[in-house]
Each structure stands twice: as C-alpha cells, then as structure tokens.
C-alpha atoms as a PDB file:
ATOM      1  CA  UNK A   1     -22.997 -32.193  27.387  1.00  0.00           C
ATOM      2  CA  UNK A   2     -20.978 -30.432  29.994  1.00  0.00           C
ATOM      3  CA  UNK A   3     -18.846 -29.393  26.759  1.00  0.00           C
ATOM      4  CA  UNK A   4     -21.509 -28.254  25.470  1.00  0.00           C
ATOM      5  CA  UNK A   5     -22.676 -25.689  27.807  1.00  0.00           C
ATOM      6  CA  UNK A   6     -19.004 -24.749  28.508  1.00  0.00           C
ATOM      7  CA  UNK A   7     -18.654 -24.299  24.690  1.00  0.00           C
ATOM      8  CA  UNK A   8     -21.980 -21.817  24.902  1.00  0.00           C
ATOM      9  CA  UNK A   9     -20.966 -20.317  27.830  1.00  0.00           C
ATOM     10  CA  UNK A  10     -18.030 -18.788  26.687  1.00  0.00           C
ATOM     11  CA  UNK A  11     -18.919 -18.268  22.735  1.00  0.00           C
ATOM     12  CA  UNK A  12     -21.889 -15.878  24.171  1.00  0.00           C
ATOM     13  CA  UNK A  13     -19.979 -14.646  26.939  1.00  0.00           C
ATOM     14  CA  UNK A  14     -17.451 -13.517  23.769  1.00  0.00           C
ATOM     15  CA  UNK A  15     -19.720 -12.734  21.628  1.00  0.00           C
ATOM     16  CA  UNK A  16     -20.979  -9.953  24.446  1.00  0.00           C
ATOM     17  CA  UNK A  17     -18.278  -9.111  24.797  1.00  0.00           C
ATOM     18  CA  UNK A  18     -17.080  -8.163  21.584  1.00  0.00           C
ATOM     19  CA  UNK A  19     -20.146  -6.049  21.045  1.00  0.00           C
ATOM     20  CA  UNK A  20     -19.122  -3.915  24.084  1.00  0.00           C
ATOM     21  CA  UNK A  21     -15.725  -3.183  22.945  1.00  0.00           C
ATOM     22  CA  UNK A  22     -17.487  -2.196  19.410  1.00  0.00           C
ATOM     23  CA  UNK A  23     -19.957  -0.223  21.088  1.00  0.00           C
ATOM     24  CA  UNK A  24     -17.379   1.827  23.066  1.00  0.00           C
ATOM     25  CA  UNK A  25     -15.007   1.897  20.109  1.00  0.00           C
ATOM     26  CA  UNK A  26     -17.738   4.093  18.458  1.00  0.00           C
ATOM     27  CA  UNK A  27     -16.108   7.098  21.206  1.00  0.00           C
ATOM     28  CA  UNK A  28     -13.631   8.721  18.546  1.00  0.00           C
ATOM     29  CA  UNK A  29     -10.834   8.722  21.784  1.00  0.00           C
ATOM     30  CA  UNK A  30     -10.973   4.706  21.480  1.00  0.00           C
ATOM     31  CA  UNK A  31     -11.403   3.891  17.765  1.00  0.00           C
ATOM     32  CA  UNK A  32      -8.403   2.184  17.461  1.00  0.00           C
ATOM     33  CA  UNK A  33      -9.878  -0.754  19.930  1.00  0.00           C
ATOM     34  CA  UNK A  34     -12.205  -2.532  17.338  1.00  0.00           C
ATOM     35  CA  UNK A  35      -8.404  -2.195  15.099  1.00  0.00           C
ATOM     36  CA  UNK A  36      -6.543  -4.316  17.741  1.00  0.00           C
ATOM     37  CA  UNK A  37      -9.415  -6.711  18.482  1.00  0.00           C
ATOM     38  CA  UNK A  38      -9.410  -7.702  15.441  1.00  0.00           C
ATOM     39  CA  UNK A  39      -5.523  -7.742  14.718  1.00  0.00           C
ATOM     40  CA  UNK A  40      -5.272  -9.843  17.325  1.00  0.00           C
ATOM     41  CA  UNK A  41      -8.297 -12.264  16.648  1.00  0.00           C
ATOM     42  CA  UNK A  42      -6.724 -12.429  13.077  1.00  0.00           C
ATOM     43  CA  UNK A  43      -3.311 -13.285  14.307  1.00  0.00           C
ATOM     44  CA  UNK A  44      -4.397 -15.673  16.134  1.00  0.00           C
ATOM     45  CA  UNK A  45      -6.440 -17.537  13.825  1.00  0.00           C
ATOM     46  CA  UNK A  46      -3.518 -17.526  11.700  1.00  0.00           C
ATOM     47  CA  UNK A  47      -1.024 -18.919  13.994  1.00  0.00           C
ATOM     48  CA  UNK A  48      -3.835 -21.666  14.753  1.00  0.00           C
ATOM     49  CA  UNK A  49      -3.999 -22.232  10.630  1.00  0.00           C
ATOM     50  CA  UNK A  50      -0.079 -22.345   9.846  1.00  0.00           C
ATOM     51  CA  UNK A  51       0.623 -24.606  12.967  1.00  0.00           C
ATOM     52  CA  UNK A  52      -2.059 -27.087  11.187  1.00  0.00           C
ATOM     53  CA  UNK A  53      -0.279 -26.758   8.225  1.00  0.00           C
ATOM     54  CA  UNK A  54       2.989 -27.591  10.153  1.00  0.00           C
ATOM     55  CA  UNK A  55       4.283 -24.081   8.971  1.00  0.00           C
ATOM     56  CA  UNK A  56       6.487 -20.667  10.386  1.00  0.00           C
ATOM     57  CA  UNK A  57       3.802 -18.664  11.345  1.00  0.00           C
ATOM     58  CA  UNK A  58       5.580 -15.170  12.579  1.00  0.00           C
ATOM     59  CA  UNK A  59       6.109 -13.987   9.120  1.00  0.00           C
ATOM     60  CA  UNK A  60       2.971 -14.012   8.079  1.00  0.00           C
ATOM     61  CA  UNK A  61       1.165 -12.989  11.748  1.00  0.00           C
ATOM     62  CA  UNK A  62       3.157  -9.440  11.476  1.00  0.00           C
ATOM     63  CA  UNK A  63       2.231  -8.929   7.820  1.00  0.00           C
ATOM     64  CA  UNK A  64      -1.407  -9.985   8.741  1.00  0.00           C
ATOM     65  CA  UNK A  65      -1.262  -7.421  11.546  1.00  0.00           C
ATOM     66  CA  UNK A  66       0.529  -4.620   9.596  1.00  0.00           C
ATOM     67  CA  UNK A  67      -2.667  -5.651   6.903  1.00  0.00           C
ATOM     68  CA  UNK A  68      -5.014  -4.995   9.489  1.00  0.00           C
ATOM     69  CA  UNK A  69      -3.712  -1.866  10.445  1.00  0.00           C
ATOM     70  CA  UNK A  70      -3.329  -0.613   7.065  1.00  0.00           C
ATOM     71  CA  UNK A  71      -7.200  -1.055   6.662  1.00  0.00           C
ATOM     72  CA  UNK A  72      -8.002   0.543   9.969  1.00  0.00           C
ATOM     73  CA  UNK A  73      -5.878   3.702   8.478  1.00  0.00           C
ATOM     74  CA  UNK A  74      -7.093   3.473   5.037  1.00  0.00           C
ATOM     75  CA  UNK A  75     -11.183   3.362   6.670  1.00  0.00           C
ATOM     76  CA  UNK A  76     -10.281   7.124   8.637  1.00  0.00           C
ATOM     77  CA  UNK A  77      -8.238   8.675   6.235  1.00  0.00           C
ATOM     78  CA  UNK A  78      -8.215   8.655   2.075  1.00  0.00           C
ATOM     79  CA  UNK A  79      -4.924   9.649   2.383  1.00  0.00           C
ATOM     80  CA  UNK A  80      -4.229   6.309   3.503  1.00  0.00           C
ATOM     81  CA  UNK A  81      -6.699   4.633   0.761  1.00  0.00           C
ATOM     82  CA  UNK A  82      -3.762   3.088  -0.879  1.00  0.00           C
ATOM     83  CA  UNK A  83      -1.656   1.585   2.308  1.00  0.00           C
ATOM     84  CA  UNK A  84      -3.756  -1.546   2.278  1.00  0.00           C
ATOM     85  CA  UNK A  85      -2.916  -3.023  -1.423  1.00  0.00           C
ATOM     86  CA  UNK A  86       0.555  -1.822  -0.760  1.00  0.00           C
ATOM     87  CA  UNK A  87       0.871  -3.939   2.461  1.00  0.00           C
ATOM     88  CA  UNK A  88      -0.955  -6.421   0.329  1.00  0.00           C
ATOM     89  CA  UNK A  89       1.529  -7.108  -2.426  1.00  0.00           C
ATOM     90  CA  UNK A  90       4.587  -6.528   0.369  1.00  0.00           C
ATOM     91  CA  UNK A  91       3.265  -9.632   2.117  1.00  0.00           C
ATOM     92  CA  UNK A  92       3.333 -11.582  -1.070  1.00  0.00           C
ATOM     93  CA  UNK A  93       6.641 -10.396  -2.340  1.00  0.00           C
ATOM     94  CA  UNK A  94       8.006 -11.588   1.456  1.00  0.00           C
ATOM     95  CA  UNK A  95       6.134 -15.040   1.348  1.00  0.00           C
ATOM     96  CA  UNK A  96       8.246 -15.538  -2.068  1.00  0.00           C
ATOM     97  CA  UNK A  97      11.357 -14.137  -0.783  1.00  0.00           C
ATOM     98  CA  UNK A  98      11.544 -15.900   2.303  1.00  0.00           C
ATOM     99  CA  UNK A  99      12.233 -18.930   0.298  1.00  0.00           C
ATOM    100  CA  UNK A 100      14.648 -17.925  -2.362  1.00  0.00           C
ATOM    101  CA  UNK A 101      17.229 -20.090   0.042  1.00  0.00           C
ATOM    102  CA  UNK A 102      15.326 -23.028   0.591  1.00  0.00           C
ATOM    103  CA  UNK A 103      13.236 -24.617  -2.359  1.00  0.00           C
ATOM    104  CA  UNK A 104      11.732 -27.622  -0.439  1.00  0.00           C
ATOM    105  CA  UNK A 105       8.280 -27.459  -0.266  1.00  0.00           C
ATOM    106  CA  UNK A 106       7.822 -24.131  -1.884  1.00  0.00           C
ATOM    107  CA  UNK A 107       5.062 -23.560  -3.618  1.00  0.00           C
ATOM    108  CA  UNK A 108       3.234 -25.534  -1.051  1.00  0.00           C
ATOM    109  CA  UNK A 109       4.158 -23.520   1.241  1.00  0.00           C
ATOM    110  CA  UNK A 110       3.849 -19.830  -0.081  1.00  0.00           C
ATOM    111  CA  UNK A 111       0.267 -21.545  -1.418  1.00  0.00           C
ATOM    112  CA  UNK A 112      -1.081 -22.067   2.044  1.00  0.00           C
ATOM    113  CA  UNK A 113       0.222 -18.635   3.085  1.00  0.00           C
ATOM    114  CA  UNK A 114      -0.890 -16.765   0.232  1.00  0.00           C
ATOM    115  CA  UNK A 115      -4.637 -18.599   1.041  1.00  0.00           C
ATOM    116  CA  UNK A 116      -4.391 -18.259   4.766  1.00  0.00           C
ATOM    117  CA  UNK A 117      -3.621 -14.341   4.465  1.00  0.00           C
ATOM    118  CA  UNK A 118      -6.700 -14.112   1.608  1.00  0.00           C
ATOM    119  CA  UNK A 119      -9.191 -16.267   4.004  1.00  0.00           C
ATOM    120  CA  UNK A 120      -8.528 -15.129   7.136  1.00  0.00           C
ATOM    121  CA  UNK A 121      -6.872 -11.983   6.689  1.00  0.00           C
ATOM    122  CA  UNK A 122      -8.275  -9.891   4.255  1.00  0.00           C
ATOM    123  CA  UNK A 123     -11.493 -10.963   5.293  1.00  0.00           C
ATOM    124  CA  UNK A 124     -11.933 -10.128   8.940  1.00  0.00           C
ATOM    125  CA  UNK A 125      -9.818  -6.803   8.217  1.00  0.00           C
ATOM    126  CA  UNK A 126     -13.623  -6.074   6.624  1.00  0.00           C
ATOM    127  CA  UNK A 127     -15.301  -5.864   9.576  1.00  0.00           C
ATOM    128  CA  UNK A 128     -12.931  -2.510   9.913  1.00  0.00           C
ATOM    129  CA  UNK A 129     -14.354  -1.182   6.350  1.00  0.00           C
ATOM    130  CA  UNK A 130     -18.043  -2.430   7.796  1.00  0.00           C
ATOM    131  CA  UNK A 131     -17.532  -0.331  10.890  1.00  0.00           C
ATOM    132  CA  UNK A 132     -16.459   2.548   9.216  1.00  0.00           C
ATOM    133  CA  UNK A 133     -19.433   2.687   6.758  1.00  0.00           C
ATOM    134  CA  UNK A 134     -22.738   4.585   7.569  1.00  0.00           C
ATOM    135  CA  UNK A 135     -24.304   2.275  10.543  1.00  0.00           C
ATOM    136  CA  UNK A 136     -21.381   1.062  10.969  1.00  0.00           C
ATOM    137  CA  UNK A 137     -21.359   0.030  14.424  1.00  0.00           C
ATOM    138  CA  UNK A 138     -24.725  -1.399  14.465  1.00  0.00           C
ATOM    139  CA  UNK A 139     -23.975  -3.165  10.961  1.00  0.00           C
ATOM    140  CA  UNK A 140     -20.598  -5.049  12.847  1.00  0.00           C
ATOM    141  CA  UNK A 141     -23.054  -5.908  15.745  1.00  0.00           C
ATOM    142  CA  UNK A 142     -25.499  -7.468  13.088  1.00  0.00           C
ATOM    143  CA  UNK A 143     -22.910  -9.033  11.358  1.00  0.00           C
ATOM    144  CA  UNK A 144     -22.008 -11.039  14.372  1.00  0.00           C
ATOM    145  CA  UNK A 145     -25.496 -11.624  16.139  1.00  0.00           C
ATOM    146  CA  UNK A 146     -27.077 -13.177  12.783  1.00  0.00           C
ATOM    147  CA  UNK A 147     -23.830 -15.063  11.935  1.00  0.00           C
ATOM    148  CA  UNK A 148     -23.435 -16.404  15.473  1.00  0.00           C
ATOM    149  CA  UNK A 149     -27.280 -17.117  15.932  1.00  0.00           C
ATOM    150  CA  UNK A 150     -27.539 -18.760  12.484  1.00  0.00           C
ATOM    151  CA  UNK A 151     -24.884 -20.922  14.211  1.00  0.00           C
ATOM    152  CA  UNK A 152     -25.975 -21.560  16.995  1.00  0.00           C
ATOM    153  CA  UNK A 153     -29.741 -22.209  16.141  1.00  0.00           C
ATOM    154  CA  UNK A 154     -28.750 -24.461  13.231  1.00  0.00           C
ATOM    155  CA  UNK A 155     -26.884 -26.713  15.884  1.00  0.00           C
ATOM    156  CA  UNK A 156     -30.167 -26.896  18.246  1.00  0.00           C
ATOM    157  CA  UNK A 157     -32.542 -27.631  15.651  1.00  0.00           C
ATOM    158  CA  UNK A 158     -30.013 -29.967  13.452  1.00  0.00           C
ATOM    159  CA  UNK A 159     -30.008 -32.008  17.320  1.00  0.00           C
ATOM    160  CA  UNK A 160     -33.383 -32.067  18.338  1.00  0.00           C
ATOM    161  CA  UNK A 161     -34.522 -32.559  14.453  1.00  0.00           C
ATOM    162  CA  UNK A 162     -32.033 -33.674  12.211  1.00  0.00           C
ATOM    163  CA  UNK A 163     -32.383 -36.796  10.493  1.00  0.00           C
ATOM    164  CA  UNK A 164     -30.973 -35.874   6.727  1.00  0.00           C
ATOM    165  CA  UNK A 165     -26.945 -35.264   6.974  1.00  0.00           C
ATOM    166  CA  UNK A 166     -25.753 -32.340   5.400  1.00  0.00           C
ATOM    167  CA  UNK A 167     -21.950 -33.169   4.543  1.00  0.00           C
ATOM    168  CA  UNK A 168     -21.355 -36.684   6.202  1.00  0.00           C
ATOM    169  CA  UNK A 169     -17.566 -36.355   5.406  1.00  0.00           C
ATOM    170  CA  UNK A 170     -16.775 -33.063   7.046  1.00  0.00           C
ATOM    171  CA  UNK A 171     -19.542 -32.679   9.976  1.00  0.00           C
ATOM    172  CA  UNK A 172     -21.242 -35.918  11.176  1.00  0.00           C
ATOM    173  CA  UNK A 173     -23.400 -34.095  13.445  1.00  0.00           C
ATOM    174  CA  UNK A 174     -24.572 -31.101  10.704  1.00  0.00           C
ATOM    175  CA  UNK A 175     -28.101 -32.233   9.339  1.00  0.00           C
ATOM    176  CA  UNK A 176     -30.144 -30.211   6.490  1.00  0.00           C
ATOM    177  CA  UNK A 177     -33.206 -29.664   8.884  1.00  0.00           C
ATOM    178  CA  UNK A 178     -30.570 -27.950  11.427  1.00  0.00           C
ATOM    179  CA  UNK A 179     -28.891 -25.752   8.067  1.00  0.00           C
ATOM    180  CA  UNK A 180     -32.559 -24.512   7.643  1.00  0.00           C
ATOM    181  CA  UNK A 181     -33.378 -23.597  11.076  1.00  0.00           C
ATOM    182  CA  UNK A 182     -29.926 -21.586  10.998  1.00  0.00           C
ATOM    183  CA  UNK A 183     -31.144 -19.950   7.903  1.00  0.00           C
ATOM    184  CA  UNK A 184     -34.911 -19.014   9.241  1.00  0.00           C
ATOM    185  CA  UNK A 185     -33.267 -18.075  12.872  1.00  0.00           C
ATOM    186  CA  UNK A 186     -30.910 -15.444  10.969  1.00  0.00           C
ATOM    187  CA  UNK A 187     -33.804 -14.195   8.649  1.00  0.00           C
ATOM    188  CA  UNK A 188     -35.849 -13.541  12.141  1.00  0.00           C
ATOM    189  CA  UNK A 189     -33.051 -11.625  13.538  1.00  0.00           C
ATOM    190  CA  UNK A 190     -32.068  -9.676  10.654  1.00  0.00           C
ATOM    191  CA  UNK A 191     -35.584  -8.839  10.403  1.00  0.00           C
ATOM    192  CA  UNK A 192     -35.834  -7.777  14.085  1.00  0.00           C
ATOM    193  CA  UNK A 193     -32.479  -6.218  13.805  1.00  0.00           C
ATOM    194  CA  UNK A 194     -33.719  -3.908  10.622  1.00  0.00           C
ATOM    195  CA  UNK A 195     -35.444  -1.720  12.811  1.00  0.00           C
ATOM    196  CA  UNK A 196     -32.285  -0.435  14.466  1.00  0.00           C
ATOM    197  CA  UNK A 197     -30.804   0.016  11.123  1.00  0.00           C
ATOM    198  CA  UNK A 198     -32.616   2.676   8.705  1.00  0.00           C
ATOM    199  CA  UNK A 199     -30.484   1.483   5.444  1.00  0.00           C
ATOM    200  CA  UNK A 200     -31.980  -2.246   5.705  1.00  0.00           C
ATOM    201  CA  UNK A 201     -35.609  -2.206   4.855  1.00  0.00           C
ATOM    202  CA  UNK A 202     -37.817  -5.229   5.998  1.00  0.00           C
ATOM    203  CA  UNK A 203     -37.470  -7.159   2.472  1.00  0.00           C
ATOM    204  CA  UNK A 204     -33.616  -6.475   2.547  1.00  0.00           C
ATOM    205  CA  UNK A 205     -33.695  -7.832   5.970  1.00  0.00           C
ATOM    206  CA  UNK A 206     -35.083 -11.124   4.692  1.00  0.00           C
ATOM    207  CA  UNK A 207     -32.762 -11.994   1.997  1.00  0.00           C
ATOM    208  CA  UNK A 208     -29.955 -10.783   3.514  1.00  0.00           C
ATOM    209  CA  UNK A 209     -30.379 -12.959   6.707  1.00  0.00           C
ATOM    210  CA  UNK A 210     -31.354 -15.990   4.919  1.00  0.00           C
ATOM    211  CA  UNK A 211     -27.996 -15.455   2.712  1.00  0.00           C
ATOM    212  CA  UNK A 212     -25.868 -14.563   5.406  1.00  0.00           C
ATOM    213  CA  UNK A 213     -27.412 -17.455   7.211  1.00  0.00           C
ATOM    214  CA  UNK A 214     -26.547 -19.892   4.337  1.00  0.00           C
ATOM    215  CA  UNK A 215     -22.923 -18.706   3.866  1.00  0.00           C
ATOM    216  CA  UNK A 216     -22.386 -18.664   7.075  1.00  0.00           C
ATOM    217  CA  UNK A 217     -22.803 -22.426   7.813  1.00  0.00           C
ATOM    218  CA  UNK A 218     -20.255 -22.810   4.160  1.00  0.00           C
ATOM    219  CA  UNK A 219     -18.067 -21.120   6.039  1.00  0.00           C
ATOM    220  CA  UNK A 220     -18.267 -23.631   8.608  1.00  0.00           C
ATOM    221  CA  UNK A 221     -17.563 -26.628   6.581  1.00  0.00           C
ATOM    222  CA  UNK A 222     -14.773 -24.554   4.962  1.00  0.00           C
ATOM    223  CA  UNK A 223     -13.032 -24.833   8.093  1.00  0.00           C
ATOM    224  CA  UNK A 224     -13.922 -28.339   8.716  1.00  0.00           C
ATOM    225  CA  UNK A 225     -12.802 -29.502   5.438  1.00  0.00           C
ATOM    226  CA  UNK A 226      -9.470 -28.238   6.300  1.00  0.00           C
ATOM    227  CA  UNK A 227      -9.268 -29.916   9.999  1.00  0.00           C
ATOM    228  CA  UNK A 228     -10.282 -32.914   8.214  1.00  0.00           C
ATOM    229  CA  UNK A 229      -7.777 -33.326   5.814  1.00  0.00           C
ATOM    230  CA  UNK A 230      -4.553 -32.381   9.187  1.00  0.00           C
ATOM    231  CA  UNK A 231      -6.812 -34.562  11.029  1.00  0.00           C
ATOM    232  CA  UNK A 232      -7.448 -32.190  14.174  1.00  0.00           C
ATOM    233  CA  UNK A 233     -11.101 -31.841  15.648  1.00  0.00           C
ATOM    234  CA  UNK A 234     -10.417 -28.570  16.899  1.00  0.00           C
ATOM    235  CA  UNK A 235      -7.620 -25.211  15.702  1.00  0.00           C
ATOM    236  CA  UNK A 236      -6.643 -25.110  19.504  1.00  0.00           C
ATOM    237  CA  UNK A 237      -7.216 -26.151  22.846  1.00  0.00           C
ATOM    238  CA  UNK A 238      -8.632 -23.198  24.377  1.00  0.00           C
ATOM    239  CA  UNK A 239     -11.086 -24.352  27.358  1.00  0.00           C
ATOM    240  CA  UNK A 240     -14.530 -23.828  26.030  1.00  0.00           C
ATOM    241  CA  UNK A 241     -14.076 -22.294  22.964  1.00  0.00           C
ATOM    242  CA  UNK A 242     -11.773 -24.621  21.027  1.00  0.00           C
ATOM    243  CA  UNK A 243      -9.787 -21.985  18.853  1.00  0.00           C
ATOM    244  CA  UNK A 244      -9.815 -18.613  17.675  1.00  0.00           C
ATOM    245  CA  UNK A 245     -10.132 -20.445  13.972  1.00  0.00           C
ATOM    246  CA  UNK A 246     -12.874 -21.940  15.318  1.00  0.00           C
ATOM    247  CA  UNK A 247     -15.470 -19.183  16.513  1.00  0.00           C
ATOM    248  CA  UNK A 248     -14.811 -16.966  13.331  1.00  0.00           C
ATOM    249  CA  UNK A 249     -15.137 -19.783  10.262  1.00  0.00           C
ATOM    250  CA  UNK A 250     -18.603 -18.037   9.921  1.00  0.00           C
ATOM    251  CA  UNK A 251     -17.528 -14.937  10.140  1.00  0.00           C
ATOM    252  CA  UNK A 252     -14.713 -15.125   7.035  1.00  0.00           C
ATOM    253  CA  UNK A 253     -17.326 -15.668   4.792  1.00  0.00           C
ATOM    254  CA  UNK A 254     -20.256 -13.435   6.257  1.00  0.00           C
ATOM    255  CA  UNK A 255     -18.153 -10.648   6.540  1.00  0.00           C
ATOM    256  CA  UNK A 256     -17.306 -10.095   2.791  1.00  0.00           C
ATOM    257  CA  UNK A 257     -21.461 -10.708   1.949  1.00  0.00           C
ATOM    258  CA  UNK A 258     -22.490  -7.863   4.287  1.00  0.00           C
ATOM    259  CA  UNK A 259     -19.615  -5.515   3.519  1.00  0.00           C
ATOM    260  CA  UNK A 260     -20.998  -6.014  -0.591  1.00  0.00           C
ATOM    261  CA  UNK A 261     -24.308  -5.248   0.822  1.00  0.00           C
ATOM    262  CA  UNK A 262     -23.013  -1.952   2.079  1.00  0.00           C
ATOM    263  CA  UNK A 263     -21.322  -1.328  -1.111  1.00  0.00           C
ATOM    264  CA  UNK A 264     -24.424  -1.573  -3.006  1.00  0.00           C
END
C-alpha cells in the first residue's frame, strides 16, 4: 500500500509537472524544452528496454536522440521536413553496420533495435508533431491527462471491482470491470477537456476518449508482455515510479491515435 501511494505520488507529481514545462514551452524563447524532455524521456526508456534485452544501448540512445531532434526541427521549419526519414534510415543503416564484424546474434539483435527505435522512438517523437499542430499545447496536455487518468482510474475500479481477469498471463491484477472504468474515466475527461479545445466537438470527444482509453491500457500489456518474457516486474528501480519504460507504455500507443486524429 505504502507503494502504492509512493507510486501515485510521484506519477502525478510528474505528470504536473510535465504539463508545466509544456505550458511554458509554448513561450517561442523556450520551445526547444518540450524537444529535450522528451529526448531525454525517450533515451531513457530505451536504455531501460536494451538493458532488458541484455543489449549496447549507446548506439541506439544517440540515434534516438538525434531522431528526436530531427522531428523537433522538421515541426518549425519545412526546410527541415525531410531530416527526420533521413535520420531514420541512418539509424538503420548503423544498427546493420555495427555488426558487419561480429555475426553472433545478429538479426536478433538489430531486430530488437530496429523495434525498440519504432516503439519507443518514433512514437513519443509525436508528441513534438502533436505540439506543433493547431492546439497543440492543449492537445499534448490532453494526450497525457486522458492517457494517465484512463490509467489510473482503470487500476481503482479494476481493485475495488474487478472480479473477471483481463490477461491472466501478463497482469494478474488487470480485471475487465477495471479496463472499462479506464475507458468511461477517459471518455469523461476528454469530454470535459473538449471545451478547452475548439477542434474536438462533444461527439469527437466521446469516441476519441473511449479509444484512446482502450489503446491505452494495450499499450500497457505491450509492455508487460515484454517484462514477462526477461522476467523483470519493473524497467528500473527508480523510487516510486519504477522506470521511465514504465510511466510512458500508454503513452507509445496513445500518442500515434491522437496525432491521426489531428491529421484528419
């Protein structure tokens, strides 16, 4: 229990966070913040993935940070509209290259970091093309309150109601009563959230939740199913919030469903 309120503690306490720096990032003078949050976030969470895999991680952290950065260019300037799928195929050519002199374990390994820089990545470098978009500020701050109170709703209601397990094999403690409370919390907020946002209409709002709600707790089991199979409960050992991994499984696969939205 005492985890547990640690746990909460510091995911809202980040999650406030986060919407400050995004909020103040919105001053043209300090644009580039939301850029390094999330470079670093994302090199993080893949130096917490390769070290599961029992992998070199610095490689593929600097071409996941020059990635980021690419985006962050590419999302202020269309001069820069190509640098992304540039730095893109770079970082595949170098995950090949880097084992022309060792063939042990090859395609294992330039499979994992070929997924690892798709999952994690390429997808939270879209919370740079979210911010840039019309709304874009309030659309990241959506983006993370309905993913992270899907989350944490779905958790409270799966414990005080749960009785039917959702996937026994990856999450013990998720239920199918707490998936559905996750879903109807996030429809409530994205509905309470819509009138903040002019481009979201009150029907939108509903959908949108409910879907980001529902992907949002795949994304979840996503990164369960991989702990499971290296056998680790948590991506790191970070006092009260696990890992980095951890607090953005949601996120990789919210963030690609809103950013479509916008692209609509």
């Amino acid at each position: 229990m005492h985890d547990l309120k640690q746990r909460l503690l510091v995911g809202g306490g980040t999650v406030a966070l986060l919407i400050v720096i995004i909020l103040l990032a919105a001053r043209p003078l300090f644009s580039p913040l939301i850029a390094l949050v999330v470079a670093a976030v994302v090199a993080i969470a893949m130096w917490e993935y390769l070290q599961m895999a029992r992998l070199k991680a610095l490689m593929a952290i600097l071409c996941s940070i020059a990635y980021v950065f690419s985006v962050f260019m590419s999302s202020q300037n269309l001069v820069w509209a190509g640098l992304p799928l540039l730095i893109f195929v770079c970082s595949l050519f170098i995950f090949f290259v880097s084992h022309f002199d060792s063939v042990d374990h090859a395609l294992s390994d330039v499979a994992i970091k070929c997924f690892g820089f798709v999952y994690i990545t390429v997808s939270m470098s879209l919370i740079l093309n979210i911010f840039s978009s019309f709304e874009g500020i309030w659309w990241v701050v959506y983006l993370l309150v309905v993913t992270k109170g899907a989350d944490s709703a779905a958790f409270f209601v799966g414990r005080s109601l749960g009785k039917r397990k959702l996937a026994a094999k990856l999450s013990p403690a998720k239920t199918v009563e707490g998936a559905l409370g996750g879903i109807a919390v996030a429809m409530l907020i994205s509905l309470g959230l819509s009138g903040i946002l002019y481009s979201l209409s009150w029907s939108e709002a509903l959908w949108l939740g409910a879907l980001v709600g529902a992907v949002g707790q795949v994304g979840d089991l996503a990164e369960s199913l991989i702990k499971r199979d290296v056998g680790v409960k948590d991506s790191n050992a970070i006092p009260g919030l696990g890992g980095v991994f951890d607090m953005i499984d949601s996120l990789l696969f919210t963030a690609p469903v809103v950013y479509r939205f916008l692209m609509l």
